[in-house]
Protein backbone atom coordinates (compact mmCIF):
# COMPACT_ATOMS: atom_id res chain seq x y z
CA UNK A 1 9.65 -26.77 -3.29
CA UNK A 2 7.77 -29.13 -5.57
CA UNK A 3 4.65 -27.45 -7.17
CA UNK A 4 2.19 -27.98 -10.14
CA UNK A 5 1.45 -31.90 -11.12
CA UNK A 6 5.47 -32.76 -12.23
CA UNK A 7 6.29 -33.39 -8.31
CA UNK A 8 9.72 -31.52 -9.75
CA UNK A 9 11.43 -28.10 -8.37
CA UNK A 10 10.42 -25.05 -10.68
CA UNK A 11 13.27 -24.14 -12.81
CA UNK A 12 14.69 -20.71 -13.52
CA UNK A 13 13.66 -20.65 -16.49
CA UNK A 14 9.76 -21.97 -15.86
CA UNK A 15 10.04 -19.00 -13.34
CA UNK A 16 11.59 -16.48 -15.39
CA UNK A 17 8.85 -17.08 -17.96
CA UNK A 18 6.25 -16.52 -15.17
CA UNK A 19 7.51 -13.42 -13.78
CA UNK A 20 8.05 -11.87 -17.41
CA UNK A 21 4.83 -12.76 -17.94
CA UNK A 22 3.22 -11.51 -14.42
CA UNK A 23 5.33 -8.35 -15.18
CA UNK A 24 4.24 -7.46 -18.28
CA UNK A 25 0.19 -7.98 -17.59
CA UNK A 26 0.69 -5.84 -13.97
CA UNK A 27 1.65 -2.93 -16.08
CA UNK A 28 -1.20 -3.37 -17.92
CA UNK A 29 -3.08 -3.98 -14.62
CA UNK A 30 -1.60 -0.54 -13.70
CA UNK A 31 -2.76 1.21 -16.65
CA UNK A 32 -6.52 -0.16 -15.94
CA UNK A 33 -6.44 -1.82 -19.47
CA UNK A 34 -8.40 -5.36 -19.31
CA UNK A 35 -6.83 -8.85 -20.35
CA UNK A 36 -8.05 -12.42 -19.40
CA UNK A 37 -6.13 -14.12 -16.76
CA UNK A 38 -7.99 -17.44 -17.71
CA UNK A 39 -6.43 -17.26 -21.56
CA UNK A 40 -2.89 -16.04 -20.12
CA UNK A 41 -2.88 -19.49 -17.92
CA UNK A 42 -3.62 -21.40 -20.92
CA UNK A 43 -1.22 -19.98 -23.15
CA UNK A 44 1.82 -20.11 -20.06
CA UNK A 45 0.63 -23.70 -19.22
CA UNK A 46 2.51 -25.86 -22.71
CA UNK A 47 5.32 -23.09 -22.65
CA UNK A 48 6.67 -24.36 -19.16
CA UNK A 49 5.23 -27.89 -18.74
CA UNK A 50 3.00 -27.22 -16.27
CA UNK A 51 -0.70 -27.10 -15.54
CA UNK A 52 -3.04 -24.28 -15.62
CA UNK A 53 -3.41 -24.09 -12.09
CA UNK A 54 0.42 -24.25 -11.30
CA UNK A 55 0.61 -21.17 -13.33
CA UNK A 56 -1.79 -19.62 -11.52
CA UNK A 57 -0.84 -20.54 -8.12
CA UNK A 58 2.77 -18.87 -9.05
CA UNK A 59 1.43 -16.35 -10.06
CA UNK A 60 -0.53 -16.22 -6.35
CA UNK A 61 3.39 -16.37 -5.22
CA UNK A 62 4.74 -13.45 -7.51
CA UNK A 63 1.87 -11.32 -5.69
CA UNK A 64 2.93 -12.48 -2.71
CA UNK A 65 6.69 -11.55 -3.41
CA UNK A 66 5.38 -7.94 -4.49
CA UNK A 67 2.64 -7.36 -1.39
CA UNK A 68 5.82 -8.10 1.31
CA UNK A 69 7.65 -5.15 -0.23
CA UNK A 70 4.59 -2.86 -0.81
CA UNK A 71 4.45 -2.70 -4.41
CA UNK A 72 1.21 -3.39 -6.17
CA UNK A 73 -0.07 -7.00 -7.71
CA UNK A 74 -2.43 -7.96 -10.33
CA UNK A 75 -6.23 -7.73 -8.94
CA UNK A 76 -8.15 -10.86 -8.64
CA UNK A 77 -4.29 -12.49 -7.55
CA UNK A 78 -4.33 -12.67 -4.16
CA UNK A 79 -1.30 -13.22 -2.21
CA UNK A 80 -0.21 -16.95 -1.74
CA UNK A 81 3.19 -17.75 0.65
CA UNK A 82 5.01 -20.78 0.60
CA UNK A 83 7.04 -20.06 -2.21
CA UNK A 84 11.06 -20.86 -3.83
CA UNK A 85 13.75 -18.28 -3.12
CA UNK A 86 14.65 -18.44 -6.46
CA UNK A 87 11.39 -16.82 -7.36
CA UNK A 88 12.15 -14.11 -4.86
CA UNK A 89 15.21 -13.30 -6.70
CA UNK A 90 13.37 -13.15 -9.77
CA UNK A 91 10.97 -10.92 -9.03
CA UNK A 92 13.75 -8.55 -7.70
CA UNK A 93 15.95 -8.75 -10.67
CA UNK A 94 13.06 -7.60 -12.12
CA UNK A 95 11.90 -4.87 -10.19
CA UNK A 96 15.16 -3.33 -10.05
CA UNK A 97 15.88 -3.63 -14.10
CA UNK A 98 12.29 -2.67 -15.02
CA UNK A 99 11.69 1.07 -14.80
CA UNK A 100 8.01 0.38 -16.74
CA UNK A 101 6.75 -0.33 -13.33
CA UNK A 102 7.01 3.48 -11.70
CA UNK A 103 3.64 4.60 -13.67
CA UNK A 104 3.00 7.87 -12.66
CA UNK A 105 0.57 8.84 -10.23
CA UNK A 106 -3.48 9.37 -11.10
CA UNK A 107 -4.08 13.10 -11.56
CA UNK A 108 -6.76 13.51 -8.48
CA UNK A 109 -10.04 13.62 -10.55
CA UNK A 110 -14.27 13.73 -9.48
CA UNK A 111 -14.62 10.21 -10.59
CA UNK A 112 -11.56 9.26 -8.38
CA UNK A 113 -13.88 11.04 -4.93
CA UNK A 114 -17.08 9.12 -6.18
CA UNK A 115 -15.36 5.89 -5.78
CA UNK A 116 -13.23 6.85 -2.80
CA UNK A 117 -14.46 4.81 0.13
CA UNK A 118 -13.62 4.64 3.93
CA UNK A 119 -13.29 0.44 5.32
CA UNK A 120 -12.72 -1.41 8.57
CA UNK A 121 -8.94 -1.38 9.43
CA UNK A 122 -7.10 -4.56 9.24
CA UNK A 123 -7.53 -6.57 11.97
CA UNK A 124 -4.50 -7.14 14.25
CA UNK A 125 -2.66 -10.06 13.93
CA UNK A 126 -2.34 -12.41 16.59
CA UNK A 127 0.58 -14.31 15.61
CA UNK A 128 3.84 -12.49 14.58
CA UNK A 129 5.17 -13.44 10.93
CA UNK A 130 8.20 -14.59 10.50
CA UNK A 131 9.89 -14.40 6.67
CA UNK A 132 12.48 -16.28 5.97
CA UNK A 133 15.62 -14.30 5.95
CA UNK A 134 15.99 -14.13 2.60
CA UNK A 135 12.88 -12.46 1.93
CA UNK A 136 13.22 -10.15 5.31
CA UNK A 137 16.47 -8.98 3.17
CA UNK A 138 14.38 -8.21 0.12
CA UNK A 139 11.99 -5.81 2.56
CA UNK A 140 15.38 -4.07 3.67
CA UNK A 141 16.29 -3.54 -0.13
CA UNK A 142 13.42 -2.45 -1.38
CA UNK A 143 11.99 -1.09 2.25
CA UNK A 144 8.16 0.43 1.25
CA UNK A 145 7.98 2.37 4.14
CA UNK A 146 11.35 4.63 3.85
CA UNK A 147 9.74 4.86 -0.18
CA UNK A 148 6.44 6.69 0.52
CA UNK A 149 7.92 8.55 3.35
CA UNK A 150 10.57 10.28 0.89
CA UNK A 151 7.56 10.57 -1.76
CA UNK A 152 6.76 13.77 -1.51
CA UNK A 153 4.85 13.49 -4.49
CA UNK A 154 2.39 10.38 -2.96
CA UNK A 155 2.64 12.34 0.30
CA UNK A 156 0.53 15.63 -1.05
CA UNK A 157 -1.21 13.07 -3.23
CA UNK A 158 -3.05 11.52 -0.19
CA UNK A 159 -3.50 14.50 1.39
CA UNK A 160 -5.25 15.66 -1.41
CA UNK A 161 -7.43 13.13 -1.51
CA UNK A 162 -8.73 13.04 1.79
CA UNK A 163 -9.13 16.80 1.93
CA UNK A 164 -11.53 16.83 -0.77
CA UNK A 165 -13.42 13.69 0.52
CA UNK A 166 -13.81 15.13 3.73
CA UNK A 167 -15.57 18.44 2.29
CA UNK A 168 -17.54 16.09 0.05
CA UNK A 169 -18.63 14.32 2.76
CA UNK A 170 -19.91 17.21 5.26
CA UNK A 171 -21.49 18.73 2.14
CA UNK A 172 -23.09 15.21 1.79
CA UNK A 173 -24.25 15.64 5.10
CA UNK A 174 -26.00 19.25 4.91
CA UNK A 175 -23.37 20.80 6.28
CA UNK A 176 -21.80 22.74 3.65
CA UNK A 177 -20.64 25.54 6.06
CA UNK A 178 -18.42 23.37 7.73
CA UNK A 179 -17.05 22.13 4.70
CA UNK A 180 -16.25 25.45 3.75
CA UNK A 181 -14.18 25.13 7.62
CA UNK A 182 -12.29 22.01 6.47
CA UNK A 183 -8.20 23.00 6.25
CA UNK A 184 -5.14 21.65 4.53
CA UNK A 185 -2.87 22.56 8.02
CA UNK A 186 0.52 20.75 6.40
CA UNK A 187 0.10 22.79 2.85
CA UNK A 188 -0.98 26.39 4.43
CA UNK A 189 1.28 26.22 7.71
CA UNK A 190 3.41 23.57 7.41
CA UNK A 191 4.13 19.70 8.90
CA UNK A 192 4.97 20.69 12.38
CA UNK A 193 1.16 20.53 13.55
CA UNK A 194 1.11 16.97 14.41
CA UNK A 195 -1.45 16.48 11.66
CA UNK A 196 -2.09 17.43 8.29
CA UNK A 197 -5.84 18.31 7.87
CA UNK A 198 -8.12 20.08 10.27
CA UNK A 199 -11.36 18.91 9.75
CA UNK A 200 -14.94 18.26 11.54
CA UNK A 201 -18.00 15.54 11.86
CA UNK A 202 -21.69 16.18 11.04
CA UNK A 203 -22.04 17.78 14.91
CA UNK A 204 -18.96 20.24 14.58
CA UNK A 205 -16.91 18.47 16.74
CA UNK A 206 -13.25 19.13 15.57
CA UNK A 207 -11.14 16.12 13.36
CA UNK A 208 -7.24 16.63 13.72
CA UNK A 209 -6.47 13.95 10.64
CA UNK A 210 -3.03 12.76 9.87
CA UNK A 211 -2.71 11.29 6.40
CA UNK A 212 -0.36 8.32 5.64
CA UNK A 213 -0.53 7.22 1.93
CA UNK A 214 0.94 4.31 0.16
CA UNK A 215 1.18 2.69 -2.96
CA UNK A 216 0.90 -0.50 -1.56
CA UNK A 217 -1.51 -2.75 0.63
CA UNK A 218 -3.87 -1.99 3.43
CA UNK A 219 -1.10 -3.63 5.40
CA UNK A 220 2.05 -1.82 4.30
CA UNK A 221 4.00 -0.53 7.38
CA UNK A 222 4.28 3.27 7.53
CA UNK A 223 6.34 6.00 9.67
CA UNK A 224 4.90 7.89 12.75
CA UNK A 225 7.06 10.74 14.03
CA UNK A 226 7.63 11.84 17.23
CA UNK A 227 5.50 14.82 17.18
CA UNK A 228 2.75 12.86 15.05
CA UNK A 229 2.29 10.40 17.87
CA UNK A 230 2.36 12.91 20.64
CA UNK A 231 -0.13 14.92 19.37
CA UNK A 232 -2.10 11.79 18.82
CA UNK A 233 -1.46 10.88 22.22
CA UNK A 234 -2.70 14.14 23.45
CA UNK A 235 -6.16 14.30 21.25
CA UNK A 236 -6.99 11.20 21.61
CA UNK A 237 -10.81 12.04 21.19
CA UNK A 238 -9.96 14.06 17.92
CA UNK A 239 -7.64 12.53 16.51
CA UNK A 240 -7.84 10.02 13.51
CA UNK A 241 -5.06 8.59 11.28
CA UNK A 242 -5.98 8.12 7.93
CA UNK A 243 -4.59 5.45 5.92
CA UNK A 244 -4.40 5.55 1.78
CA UNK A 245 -3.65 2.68 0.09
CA UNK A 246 -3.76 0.94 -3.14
CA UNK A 247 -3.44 5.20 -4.57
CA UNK A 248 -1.86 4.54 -7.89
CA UNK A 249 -4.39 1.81 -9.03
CA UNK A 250 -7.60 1.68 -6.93
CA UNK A 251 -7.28 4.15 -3.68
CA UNK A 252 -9.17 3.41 -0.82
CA UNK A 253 -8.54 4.41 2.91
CA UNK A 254 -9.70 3.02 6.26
CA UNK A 255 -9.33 5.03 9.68
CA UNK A 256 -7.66 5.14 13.09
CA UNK A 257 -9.17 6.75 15.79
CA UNK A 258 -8.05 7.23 19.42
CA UNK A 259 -4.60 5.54 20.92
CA UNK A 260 -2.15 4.42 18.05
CA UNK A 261 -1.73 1.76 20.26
CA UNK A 262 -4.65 0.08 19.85
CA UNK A 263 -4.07 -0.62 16.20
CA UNK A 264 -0.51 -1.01 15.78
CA UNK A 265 2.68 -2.34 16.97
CA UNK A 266 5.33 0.88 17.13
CA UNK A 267 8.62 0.21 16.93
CA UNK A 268 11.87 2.60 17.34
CA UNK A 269 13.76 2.61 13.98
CA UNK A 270 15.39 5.63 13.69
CA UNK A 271 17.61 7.37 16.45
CA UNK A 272 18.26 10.76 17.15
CA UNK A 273 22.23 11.87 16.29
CA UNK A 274 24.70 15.34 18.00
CA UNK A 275 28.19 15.58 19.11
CA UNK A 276 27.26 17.19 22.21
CA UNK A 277 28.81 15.21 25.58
């Protein structure tokens, strides 16, 4: 794929030099410690022969690379498609040699709850994607949604999280006795409820919440077990899935409420195993 103004193929090394580069200012990104993207361009630019807006552009592509398997990507570099293989193996070489990029999780802070906000969910998309299979092989590798489900960590994280914003937000709302009601159900009893925090709106009505947290986008794929989408099926009116994202840099949530079905595709991926006849 010919980008930039040479009308030539990127070159491993061109691409190498980007990703070391994208690398290295994400863990900064990470770490919330500033740099200017504008300067970086400039300085990449007479390194690899190519124009500031190439650079940028693959850098677009690196973000896009890192978004399909969940992991976070510089702010202000949205996700661009349309990119080589070869910088698909790049960026995995990298993420699988580079240990610098598991920074730890954000100790949950006040500051963290004041800029804690609830969005729209992602709309649904009307055409399926298709990745090429070389990419759907890198999701399989590196597969986001088996990683925050094993997360315990993340998991408890989110919860967290949410459990404090929701007494927050009743208090916010004069209704400090039933924030004083709100419940962590998965920490005190348990995850066999169905959901993980018991909860209520401004009128009392009752909130069953299930929390699903992820390092990743607003669009990173997550697991729903059985008894999670039963109970959901069953409390329909009460019942709201709560999805974290973005947690270790910038977490924000949006909610589900009503029929899973209505927001996402479900999909059977794992099967149930005995040696009885």
């Amino acid at each position: 794929m010919a980008e930039g103004g040479t009308g030539e193929d990127w070159t491993r090394e061109q691409v190498e030099t980007c990703v070391n580069a994208y690398i290295e200012h994400l863990k900064l990104d990470l770490q919330k410690r500033p740099f200017n993207k504008a300067q970086l361009y400039r300085d990449l630019a007479p390194q690899i022969g190519r124009s500031e807006s190439s650079v940028e552009f693959k850098f677009q592509n690196i973000s896009a690379v890192l978004n399909e398997i969940g992991r976070e990507w510089i702010t202000g570099l949205a996700p661009l498609g349309n990119f080589q293989q070869l910088l698909a193996n790049v960026v995995e070489e990298h993420i699988r040699n580079d240990e610098m990029l598991d920074v730890p999780l954000p100790r949950l802070a006040v500051e963290d709850l004041a800029a804690f906000y609830v969005e729209a969910p992602p709309e649904r998309a009307t055409i399926n994607k298709d990745l090429p299979d070389y990419m759907q092989e890198l999701v399989r590798k590196f597969d986001p949604v088996e990683r925050d489900m094993r997360n315990r960590q993340l998991g408890e994280a989110g919860e967290e999280m949410v459990f404090e914003y929701e007494k927050r937000f009743l208090t916010g709302c004069d209704r400090a006795d039933l924030a004083k009601e709100v419940k962590w159900v998965s920490k005190e009893e348990g995850d066999g409820a169905g959901y993980d925090i018991l909860s209520f709106d401004p009128r009392g009505e009752k909130r069953f919440i299930e929390v699903k947290t992820t390092i990743g986008g607003n669009k990173t794929p997550f697991f729903v077990s059985r008894n999670e989408h039963r109970f959901a099926a069953s409390n329909t009116e009460n019942f709201c899935l709560f999805r974290v994202f973005n947690f270790r840099k910038d977490p924000r949530a949006f909610e589900l409420k009503g029929p899973l079905e209505r927001f996402l595709r479900l999909s059977t991926e794992t099967y149930r195993a005995d040696f009885q006849a």
